[in-house]
Protein backbone atom coordinates (compact mmCIF):
# COMPACT_ATOMS: atom_id res chain seq x y z
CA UNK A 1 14.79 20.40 16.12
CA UNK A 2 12.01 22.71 14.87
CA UNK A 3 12.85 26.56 15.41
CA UNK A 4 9.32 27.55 16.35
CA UNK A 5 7.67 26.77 19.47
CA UNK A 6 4.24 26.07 17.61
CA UNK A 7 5.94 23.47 15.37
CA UNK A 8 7.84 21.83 18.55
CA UNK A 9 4.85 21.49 20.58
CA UNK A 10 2.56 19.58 17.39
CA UNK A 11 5.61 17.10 17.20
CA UNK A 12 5.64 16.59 20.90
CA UNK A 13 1.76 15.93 21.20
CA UNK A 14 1.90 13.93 17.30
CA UNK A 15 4.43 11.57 19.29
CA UNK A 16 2.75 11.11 21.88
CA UNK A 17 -0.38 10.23 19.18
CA UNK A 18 -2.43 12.74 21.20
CA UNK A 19 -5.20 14.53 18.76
CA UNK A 20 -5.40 18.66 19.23
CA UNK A 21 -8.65 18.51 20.82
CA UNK A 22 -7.83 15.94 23.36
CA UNK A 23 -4.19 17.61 24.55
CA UNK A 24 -6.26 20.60 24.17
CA UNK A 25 -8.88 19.05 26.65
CA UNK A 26 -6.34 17.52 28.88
CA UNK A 27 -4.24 20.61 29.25
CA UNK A 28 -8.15 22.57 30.16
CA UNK A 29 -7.19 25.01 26.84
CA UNK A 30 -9.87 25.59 23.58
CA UNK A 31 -8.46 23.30 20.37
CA UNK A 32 -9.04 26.49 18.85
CA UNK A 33 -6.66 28.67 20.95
CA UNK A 34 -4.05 25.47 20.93
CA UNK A 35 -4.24 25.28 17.09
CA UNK A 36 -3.66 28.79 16.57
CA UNK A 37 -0.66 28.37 18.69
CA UNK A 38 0.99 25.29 16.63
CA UNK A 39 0.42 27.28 14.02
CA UNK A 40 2.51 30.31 15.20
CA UNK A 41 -0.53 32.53 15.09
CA UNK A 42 -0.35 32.81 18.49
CA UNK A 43 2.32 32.93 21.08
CA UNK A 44 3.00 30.71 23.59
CA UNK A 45 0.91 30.13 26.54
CA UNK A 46 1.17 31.48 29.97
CA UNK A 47 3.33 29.30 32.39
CA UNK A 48 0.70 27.46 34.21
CA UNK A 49 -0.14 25.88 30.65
CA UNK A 50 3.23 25.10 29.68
CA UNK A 51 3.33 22.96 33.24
CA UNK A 52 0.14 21.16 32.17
CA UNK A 53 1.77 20.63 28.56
CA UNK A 54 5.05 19.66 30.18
CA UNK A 55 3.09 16.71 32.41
CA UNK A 56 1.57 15.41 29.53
CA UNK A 57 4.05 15.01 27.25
CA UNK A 58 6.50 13.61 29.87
CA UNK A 59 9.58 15.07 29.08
CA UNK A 60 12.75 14.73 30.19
CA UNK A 61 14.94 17.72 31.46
CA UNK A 62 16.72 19.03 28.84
CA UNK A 63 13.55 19.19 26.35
CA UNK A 64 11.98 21.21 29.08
CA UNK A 65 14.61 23.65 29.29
CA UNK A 66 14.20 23.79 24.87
CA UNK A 67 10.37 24.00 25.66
CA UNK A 68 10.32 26.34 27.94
CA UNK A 69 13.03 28.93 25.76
CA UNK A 70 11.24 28.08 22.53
CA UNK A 71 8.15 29.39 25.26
CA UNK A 72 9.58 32.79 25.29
CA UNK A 73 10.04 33.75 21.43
CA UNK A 74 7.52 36.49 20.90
CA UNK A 75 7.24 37.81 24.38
CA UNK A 76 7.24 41.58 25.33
CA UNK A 77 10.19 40.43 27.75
CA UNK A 78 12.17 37.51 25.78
CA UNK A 79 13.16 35.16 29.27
CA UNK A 80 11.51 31.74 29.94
CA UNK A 81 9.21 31.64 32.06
CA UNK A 82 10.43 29.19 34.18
CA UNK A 83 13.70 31.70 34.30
CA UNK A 84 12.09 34.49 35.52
CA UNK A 85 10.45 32.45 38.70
CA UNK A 86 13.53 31.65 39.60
CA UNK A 87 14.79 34.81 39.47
CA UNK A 88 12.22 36.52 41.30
CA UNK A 89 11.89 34.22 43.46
CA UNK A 90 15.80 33.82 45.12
CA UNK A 91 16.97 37.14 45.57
CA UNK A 92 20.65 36.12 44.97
CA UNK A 93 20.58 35.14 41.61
CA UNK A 94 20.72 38.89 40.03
CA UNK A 95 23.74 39.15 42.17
CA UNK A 96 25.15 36.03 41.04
CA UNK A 97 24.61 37.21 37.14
CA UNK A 98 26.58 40.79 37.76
CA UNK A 99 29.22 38.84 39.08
CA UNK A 100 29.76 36.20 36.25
CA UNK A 101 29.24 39.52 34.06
CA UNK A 102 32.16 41.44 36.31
CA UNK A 103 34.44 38.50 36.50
CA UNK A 104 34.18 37.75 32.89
CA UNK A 105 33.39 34.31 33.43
CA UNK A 106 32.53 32.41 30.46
CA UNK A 107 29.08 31.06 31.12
CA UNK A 108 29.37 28.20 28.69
CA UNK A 109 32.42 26.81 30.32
CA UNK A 110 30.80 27.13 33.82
CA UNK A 111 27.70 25.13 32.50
CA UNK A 112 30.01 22.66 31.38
CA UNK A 113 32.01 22.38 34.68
CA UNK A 114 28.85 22.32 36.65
CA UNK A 115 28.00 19.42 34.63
CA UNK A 116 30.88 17.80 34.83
CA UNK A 117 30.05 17.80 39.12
CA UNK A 118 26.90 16.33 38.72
CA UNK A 119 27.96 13.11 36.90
């Protein structure tokens, strides 16, 4: 997996065969601004972009959650974007985090049990 979110994004849209300027187009962004992002001289774009880029590429969950956190690298405030909807938006979940911090709840485990529900 690349470690940059510039470097993910150009193999996304290369397997996809879409050329810079015509993601760039389809997305509504300059190729300039796009290619100065794959390049890492620029950081990642604001949410509403990384939903267009999302519904391009088509793809599936678990690459948006690495999309969205390779997304955040370089921000003032280091948390996804799609993270910090969700936490703005449903009051409980700060609540929810002090308590798994309280409890001492291992977070990885309790990923892996709420996994194990859903299958």
């Amino acid at each position: 997996m690349d470690n940059t979110f510039g470097k993910y994004l150009k193999k996304l849209r290369d397997n996809k065969n879409f050329t810079l300027r015509g993601f760039a187009t389809k997305i509504g962004m300059t190729p300039s601004y796009l290619s100065d992002i794959e390049q890492g001289k620029r950081n990642a774009p604001t949410k509403d972009y990384l939903d267009k880029m999302i519904k391009e590429l088509n793809q599936e969950y678990l690459d948006i959650n690495n999309f969205y956190d390779l997304a955040k690298e370089g921000k003032a405030v280091p948390i996804a974007e799609d993270v910090k909807k969700i936490i703005t938006e449903d009051k409980a979940i700060p609540t929810l985090c002090r308590k798994i911090k309280s409890n001492n709840i291992n977070v990885e485990n309790l990923i892996k049990d709420i996994d194990r529900g859903n299958k």
